[in-house]
N, C-alpha and C. Protein backbone atom coordinates (compact mmCIF):
# COMPACT_ATOMS: atom_id res chain seq x y z
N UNK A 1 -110.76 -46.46 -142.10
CA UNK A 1 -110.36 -47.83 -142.28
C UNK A 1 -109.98 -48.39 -140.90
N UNK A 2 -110.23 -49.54 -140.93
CA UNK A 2 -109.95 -50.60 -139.38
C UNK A 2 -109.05 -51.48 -139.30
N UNK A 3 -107.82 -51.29 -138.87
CA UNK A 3 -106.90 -52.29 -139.00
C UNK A 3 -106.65 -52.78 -137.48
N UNK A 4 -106.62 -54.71 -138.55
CA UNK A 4 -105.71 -55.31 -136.77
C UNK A 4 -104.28 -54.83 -136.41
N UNK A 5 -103.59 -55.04 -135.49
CA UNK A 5 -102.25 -54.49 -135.57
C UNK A 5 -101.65 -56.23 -135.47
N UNK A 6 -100.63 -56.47 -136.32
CA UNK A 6 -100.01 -57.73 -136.17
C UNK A 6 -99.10 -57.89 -135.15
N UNK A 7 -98.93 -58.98 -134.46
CA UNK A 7 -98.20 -59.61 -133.34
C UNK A 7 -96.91 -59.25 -133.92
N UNK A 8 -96.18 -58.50 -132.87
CA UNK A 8 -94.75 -58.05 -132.58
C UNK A 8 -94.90 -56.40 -133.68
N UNK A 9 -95.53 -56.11 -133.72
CA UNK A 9 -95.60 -54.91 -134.85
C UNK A 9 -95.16 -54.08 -133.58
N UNK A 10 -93.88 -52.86 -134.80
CA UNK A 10 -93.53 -51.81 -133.56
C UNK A 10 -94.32 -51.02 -133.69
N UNK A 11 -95.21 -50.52 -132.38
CA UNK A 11 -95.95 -49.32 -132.28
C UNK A 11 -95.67 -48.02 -132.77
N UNK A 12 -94.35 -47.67 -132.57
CA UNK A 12 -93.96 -46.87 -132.05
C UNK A 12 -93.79 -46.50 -133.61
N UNK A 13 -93.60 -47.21 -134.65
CA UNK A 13 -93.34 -46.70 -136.03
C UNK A 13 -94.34 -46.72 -137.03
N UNK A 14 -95.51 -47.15 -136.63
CA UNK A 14 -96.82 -47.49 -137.39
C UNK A 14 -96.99 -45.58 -138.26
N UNK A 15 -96.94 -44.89 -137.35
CA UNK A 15 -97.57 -43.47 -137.62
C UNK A 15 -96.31 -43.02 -139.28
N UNK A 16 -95.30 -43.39 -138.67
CA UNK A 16 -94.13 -42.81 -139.63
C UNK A 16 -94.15 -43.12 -140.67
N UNK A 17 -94.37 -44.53 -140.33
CA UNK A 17 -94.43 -45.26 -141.95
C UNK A 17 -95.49 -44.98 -142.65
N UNK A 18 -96.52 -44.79 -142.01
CA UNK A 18 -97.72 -44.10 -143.25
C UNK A 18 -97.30 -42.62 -143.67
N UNK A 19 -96.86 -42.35 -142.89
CA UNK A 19 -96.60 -40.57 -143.64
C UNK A 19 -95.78 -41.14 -144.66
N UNK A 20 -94.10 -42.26 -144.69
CA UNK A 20 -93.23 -42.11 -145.59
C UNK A 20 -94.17 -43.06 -146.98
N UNK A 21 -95.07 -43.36 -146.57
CA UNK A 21 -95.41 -44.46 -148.00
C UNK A 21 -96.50 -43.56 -148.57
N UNK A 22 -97.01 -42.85 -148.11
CA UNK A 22 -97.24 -41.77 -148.80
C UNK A 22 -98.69 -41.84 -148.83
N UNK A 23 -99.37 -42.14 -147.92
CA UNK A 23 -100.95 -42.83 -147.90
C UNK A 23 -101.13 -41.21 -147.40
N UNK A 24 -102.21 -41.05 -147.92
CA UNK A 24 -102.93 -39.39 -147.77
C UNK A 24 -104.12 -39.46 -146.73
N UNK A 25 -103.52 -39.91 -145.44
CA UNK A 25 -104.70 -40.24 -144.81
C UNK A 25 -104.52 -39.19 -143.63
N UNK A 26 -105.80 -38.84 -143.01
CA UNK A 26 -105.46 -37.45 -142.15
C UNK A 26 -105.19 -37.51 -140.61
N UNK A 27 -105.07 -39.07 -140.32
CA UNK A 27 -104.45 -38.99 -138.79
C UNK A 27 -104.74 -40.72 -138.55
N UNK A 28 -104.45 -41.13 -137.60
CA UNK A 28 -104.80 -42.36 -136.91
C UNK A 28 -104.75 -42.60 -135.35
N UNK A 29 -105.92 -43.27 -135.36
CA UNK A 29 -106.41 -43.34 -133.70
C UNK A 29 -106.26 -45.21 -133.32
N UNK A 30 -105.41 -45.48 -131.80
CA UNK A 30 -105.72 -46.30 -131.75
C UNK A 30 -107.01 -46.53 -131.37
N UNK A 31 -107.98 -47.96 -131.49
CA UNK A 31 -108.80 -48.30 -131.08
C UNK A 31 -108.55 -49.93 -129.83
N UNK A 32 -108.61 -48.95 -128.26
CA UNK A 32 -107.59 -50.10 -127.78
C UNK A 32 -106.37 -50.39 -127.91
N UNK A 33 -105.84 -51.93 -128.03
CA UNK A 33 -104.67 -52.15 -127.83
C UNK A 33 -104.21 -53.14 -129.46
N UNK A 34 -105.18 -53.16 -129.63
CA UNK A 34 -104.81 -54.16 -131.07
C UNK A 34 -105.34 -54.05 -132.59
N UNK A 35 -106.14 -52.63 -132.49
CA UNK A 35 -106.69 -51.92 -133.60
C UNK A 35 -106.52 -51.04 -133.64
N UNK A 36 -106.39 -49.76 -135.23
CA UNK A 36 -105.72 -48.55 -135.54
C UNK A 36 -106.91 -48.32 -136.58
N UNK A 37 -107.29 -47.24 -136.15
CA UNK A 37 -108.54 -46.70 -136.89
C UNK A 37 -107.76 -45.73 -137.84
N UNK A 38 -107.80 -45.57 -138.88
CA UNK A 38 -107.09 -44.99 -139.92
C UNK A 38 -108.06 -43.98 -140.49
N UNK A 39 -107.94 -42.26 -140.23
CA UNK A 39 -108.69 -41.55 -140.98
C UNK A 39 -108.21 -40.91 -141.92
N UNK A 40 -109.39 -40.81 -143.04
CA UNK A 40 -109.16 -39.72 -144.37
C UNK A 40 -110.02 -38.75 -144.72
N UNK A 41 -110.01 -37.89 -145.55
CA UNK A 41 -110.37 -36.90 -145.72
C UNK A 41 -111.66 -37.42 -146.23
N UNK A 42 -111.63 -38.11 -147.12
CA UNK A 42 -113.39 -38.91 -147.59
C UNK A 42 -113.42 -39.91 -147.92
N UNK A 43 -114.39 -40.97 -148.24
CA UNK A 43 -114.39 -42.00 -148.45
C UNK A 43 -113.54 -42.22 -149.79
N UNK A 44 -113.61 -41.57 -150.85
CA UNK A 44 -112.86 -42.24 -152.20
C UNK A 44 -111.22 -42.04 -151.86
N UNK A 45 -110.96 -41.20 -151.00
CA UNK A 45 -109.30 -41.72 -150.30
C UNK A 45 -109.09 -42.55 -150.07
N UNK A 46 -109.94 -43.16 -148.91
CA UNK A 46 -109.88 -44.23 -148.18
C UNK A 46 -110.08 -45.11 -149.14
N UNK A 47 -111.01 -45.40 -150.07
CA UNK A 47 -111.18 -46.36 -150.81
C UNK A 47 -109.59 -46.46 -151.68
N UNK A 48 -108.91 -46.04 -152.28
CA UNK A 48 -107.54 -45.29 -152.68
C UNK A 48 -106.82 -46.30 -152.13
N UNK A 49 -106.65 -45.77 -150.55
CA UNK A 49 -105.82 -46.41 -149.69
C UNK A 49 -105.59 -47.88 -149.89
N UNK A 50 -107.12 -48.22 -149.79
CA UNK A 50 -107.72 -49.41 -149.11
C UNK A 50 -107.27 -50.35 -150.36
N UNK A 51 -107.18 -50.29 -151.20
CA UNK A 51 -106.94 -50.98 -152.43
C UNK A 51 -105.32 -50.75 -152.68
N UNK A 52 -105.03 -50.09 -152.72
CA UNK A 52 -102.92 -49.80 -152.70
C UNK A 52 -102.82 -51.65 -152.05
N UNK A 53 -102.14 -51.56 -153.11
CA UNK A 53 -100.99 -53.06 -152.52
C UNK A 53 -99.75 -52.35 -152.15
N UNK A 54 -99.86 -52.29 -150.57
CA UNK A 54 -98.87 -51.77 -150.53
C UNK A 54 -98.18 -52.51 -149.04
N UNK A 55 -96.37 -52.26 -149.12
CA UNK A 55 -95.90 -53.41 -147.83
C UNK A 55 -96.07 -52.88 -146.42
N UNK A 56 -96.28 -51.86 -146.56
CA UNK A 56 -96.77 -51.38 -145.01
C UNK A 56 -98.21 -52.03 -144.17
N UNK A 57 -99.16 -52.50 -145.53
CA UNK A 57 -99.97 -52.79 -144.74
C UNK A 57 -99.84 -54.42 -144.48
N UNK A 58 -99.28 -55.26 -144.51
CA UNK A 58 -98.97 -56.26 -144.44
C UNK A 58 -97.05 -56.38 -143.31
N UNK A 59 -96.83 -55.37 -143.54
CA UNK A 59 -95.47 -55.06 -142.37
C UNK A 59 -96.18 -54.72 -140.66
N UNK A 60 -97.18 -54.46 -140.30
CA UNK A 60 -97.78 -53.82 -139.39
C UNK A 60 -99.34 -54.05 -139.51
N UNK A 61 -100.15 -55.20 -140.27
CA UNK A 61 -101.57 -54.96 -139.92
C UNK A 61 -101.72 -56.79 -140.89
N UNK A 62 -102.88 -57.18 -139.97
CA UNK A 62 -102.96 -58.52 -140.40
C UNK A 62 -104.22 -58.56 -140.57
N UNK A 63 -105.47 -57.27 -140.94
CA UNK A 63 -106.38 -57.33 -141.43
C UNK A 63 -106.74 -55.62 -141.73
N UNK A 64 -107.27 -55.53 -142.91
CA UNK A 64 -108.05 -53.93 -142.92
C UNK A 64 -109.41 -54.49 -143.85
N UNK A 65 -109.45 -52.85 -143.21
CA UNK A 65 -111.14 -52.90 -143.89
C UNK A 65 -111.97 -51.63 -143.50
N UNK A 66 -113.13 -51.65 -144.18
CA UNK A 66 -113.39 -49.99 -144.20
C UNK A 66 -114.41 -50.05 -142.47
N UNK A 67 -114.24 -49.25 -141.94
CA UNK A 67 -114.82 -49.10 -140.48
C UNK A 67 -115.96 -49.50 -140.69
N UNK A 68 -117.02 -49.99 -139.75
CA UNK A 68 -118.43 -49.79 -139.20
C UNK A 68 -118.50 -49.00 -137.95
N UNK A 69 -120.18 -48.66 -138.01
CA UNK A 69 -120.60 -48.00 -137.11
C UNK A 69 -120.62 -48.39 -135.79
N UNK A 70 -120.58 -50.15 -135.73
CA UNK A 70 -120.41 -50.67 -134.40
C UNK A 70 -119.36 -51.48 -134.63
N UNK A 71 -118.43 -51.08 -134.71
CA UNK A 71 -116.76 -50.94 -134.29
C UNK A 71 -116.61 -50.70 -133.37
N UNK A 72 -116.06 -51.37 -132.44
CA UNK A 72 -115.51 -50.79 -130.71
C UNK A 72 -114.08 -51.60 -130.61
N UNK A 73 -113.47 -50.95 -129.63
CA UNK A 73 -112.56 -51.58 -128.50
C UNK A 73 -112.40 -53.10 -128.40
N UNK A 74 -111.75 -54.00 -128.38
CA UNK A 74 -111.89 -55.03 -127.78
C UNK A 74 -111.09 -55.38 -126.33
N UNK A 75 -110.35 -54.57 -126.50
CA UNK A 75 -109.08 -54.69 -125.62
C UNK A 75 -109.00 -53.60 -124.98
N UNK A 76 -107.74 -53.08 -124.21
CA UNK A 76 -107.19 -51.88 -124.12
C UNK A 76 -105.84 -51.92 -123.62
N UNK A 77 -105.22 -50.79 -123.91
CA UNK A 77 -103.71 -50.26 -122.89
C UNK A 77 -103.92 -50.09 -121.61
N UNK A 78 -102.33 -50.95 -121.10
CA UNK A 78 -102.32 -50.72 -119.45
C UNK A 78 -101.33 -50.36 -119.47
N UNK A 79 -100.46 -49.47 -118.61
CA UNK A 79 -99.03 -49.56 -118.33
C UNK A 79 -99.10 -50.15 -117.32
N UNK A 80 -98.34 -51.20 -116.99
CA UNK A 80 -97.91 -52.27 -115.78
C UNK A 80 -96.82 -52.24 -115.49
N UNK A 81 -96.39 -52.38 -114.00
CA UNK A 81 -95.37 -52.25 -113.28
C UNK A 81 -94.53 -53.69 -112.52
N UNK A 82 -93.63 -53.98 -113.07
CA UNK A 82 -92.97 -55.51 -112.52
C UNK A 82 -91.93 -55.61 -111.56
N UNK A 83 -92.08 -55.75 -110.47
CA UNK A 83 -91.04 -55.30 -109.31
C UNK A 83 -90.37 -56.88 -109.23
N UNK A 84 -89.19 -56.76 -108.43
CA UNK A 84 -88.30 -57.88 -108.22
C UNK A 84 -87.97 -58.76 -109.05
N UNK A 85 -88.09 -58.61 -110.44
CA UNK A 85 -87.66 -59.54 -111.13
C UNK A 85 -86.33 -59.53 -111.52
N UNK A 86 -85.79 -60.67 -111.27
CA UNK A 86 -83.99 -61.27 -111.35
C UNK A 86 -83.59 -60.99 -112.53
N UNK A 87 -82.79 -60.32 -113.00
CA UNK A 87 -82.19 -59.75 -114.09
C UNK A 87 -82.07 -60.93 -115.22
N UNK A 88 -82.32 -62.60 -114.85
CA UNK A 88 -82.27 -63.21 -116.00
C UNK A 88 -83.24 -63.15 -116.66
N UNK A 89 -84.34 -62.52 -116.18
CA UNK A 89 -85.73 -62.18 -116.82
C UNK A 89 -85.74 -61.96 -117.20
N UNK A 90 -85.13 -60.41 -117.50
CA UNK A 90 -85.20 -59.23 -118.46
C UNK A 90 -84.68 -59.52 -119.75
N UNK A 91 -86.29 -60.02 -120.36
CA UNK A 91 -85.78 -60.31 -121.43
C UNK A 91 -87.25 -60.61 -122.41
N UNK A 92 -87.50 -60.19 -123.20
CA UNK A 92 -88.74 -60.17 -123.77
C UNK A 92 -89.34 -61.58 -123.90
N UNK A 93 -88.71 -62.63 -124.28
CA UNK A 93 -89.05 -63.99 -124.38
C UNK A 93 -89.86 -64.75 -122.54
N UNK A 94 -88.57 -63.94 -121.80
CA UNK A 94 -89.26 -64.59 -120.34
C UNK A 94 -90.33 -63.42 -119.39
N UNK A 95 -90.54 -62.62 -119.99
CA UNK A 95 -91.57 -61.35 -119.73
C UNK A 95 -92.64 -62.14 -120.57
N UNK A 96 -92.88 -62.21 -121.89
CA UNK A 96 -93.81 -62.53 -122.56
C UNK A 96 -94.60 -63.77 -122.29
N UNK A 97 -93.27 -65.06 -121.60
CA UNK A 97 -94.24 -66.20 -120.90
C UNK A 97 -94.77 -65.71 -119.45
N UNK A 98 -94.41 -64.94 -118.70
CA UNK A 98 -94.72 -64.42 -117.14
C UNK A 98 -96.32 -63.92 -117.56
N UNK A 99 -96.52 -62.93 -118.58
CA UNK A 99 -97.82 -62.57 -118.76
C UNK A 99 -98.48 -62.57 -120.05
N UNK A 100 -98.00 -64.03 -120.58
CA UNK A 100 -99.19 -64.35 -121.96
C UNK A 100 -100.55 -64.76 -121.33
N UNK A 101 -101.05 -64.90 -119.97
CA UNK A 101 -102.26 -65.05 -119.62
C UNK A 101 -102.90 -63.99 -119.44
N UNK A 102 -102.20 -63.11 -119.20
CA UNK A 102 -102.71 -61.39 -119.17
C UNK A 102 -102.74 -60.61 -120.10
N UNK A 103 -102.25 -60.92 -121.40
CA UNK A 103 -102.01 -59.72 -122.15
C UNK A 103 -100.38 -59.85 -123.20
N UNK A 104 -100.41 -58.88 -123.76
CA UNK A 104 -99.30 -59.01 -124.21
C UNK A 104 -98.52 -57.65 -124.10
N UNK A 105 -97.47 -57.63 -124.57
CA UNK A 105 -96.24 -56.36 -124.53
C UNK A 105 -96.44 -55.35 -125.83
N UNK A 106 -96.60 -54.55 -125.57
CA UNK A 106 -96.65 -53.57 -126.71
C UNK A 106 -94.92 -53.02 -126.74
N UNK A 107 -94.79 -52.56 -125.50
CA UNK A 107 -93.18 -51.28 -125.64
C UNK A 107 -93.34 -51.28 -124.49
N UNK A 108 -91.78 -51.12 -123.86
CA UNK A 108 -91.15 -50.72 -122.63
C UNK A 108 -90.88 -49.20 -122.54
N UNK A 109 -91.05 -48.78 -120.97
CA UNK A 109 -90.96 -47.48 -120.94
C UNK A 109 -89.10 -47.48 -120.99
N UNK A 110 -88.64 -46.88 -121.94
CA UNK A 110 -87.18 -46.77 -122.33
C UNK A 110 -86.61 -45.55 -121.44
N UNK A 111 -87.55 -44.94 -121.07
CA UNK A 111 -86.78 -43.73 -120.01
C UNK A 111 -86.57 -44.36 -118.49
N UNK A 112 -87.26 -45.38 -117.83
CA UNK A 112 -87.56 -46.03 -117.18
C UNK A 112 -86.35 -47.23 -117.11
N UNK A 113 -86.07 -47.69 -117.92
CA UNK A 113 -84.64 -48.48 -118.51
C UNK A 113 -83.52 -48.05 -118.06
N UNK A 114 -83.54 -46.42 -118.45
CA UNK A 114 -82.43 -45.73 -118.12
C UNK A 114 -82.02 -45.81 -116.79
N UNK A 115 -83.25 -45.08 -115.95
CA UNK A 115 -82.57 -44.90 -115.12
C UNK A 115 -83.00 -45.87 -113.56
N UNK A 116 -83.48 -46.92 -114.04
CA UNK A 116 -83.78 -48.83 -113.57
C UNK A 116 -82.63 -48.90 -112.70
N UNK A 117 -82.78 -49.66 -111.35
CA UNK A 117 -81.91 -49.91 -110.81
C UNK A 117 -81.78 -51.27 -110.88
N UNK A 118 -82.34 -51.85 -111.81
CA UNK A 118 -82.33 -53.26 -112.32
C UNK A 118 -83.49 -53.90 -110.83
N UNK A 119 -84.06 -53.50 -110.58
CA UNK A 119 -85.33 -54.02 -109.77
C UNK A 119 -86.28 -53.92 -109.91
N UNK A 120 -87.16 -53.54 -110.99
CA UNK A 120 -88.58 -53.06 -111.42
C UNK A 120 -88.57 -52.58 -113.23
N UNK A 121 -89.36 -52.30 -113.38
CA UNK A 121 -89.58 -52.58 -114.90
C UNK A 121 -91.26 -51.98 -115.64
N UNK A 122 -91.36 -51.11 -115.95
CA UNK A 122 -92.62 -50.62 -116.60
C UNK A 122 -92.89 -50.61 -118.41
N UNK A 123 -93.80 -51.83 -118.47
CA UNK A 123 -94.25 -51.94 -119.58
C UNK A 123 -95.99 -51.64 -120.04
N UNK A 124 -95.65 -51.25 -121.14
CA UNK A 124 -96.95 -50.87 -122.39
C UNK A 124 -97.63 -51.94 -122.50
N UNK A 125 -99.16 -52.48 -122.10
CA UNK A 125 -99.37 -53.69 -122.27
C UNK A 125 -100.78 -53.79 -122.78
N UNK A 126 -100.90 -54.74 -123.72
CA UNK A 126 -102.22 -54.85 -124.34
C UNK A 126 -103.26 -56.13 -123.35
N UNK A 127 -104.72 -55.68 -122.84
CA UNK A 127 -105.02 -56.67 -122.28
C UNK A 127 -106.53 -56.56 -122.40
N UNK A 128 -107.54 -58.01 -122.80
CA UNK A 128 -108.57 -57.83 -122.97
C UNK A 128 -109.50 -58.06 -121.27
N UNK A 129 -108.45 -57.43 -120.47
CA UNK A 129 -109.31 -57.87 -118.96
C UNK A 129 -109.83 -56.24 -118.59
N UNK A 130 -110.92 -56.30 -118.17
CA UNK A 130 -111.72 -55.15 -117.57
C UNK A 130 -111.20 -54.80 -116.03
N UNK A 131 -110.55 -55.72 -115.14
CA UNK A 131 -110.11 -55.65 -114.05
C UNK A 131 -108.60 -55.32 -114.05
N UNK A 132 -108.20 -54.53 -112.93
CA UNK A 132 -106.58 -53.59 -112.78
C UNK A 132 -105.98 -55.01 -113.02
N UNK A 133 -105.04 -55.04 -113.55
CA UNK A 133 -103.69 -56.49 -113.32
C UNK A 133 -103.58 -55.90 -112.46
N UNK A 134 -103.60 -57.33 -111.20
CA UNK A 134 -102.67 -57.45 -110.24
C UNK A 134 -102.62 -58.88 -109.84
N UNK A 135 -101.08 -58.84 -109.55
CA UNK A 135 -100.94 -60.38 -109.56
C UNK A 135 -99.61 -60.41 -109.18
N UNK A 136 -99.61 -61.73 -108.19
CA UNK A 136 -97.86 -62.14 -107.53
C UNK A 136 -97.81 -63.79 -108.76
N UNK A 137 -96.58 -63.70 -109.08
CA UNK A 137 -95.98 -64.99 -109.55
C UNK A 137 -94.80 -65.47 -108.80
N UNK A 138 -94.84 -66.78 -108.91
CA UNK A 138 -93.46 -67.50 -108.00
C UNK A 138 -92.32 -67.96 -109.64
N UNK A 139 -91.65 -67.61 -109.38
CA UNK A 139 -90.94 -67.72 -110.60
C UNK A 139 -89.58 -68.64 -110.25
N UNK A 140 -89.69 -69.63 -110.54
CA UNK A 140 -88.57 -70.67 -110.03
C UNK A 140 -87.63 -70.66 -111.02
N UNK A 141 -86.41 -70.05 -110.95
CA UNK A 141 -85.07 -69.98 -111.95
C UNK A 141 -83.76 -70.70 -110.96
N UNK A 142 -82.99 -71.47 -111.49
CA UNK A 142 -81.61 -72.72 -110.73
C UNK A 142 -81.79 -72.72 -109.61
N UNK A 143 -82.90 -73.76 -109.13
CA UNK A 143 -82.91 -73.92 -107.77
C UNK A 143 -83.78 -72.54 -106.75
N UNK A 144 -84.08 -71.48 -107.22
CA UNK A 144 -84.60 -70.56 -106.10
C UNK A 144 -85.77 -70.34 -106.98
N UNK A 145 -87.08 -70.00 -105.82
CA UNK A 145 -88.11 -69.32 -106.08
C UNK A 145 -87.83 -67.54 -106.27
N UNK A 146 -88.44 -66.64 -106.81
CA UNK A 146 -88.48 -65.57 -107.01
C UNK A 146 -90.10 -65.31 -106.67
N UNK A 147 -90.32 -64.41 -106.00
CA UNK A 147 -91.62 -63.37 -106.21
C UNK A 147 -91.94 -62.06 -106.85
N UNK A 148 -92.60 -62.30 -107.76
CA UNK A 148 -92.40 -61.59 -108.74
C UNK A 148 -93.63 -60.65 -108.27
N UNK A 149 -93.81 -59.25 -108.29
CA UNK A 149 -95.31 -59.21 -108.32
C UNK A 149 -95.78 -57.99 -109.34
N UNK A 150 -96.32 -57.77 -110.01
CA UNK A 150 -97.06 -57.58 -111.23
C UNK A 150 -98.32 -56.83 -111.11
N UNK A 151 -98.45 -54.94 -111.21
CA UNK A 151 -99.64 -54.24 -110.55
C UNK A 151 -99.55 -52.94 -112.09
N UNK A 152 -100.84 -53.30 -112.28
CA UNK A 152 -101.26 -52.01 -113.49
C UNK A 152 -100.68 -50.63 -112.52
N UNK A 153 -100.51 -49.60 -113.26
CA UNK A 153 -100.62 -48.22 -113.17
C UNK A 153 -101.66 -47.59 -113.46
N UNK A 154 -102.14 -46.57 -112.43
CA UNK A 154 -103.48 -45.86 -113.01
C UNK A 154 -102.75 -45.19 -113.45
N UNK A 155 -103.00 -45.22 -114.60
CA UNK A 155 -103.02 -43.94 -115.87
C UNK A 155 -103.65 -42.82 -115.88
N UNK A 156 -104.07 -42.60 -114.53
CA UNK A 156 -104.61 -40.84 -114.32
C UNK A 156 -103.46 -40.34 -113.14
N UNK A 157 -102.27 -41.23 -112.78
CA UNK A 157 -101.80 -40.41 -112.17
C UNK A 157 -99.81 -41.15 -112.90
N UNK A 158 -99.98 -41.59 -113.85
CA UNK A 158 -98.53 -41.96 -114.81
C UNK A 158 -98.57 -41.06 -116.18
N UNK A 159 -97.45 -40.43 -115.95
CA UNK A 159 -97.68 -39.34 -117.70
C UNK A 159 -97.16 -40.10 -118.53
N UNK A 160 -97.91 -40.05 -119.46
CA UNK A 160 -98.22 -40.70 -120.89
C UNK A 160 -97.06 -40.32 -122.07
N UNK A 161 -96.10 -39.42 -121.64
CA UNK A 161 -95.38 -39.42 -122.69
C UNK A 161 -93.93 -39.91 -122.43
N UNK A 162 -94.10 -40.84 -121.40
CA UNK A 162 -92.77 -41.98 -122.03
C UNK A 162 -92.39 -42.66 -123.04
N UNK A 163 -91.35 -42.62 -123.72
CA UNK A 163 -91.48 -43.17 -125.42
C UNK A 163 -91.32 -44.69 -125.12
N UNK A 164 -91.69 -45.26 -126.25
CA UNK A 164 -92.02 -46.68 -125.90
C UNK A 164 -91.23 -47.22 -127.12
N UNK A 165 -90.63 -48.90 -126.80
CA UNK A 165 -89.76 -49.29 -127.85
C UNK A 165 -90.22 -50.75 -128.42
């Protein structure tokens, strides 16, 4: 099965909640940054599934449906890195206008939070661009400019198991 993932859905709990609602499905893959490929053991599961009125799939998915063969990607995950931004930033509402032209926020690296010296910032980010983000913004907050500047992480040299929120 092919699901969209709905705007603001927590990532991070999609997996749990199908185990607790009790869907008998045998794993899930994202596809990209904004689709969750949902597998089962055979089609009359899935068909099972697919028909359950159930609130999980409407808590976390704003479309399903049974896969095709040319199903792909539309998007993908970046982890991106935000240096110098003024602590009034930090804040999902003024992060989310800085890069709604790029993409959107999936989860913040929360280990990264910890131990933040309040000058930089690494987020989970969904983006349908084929090219690395990189990008300076001038960010004008009471009277002062800020330079903000804004650079993907290669993900062959950032480990992947920072938990995300």
């Amino acid at each position: 099965m092919l699901t969209s993932i709905s705007a603001g859905a927590d990532y991070g709990k999609i997996q749990d909640d199908l185990i607790s609602c009790d869907i008998q499905s045998t794993g899930m893959r994202f596809l990209g940054a904004s689709q969750v490929l949902l597998l089962f053991e055979d089609h009359p599961s899935m068909m099972h599934a697919f028909k359950a009125d159930l609130p999980y799939w409407d808590k976390y998915f704003d479309d399903i449906r049974p896969w095709l063969c040319t199903d792909c990607a539309i998007d993908r995950l970046a982890w991106i890195f935000i240096q110098r931004l003024p602590i009034v930033g930090w804040n999902r509402n003024c992060l989310a206008t800085l890069l709604k032209s790029t993409g959107d926020i999936i989860g913040f690296d929360r280990l990264g939070l910890r131990r933040s010296a309040l000058v930089s910032l690494r987020l989970l980010f969904g983006t349908r661009s084929d090219e690395d983000i990189r990008k300076t913004i001038i960010l004008h907050i009471d009277g002062e400019n800020h330079t903000i500047r804004i650079d993907e992480i290669d993900s062959l040299h950032y480990p992947m198991a920072y938990s995300i929120c």
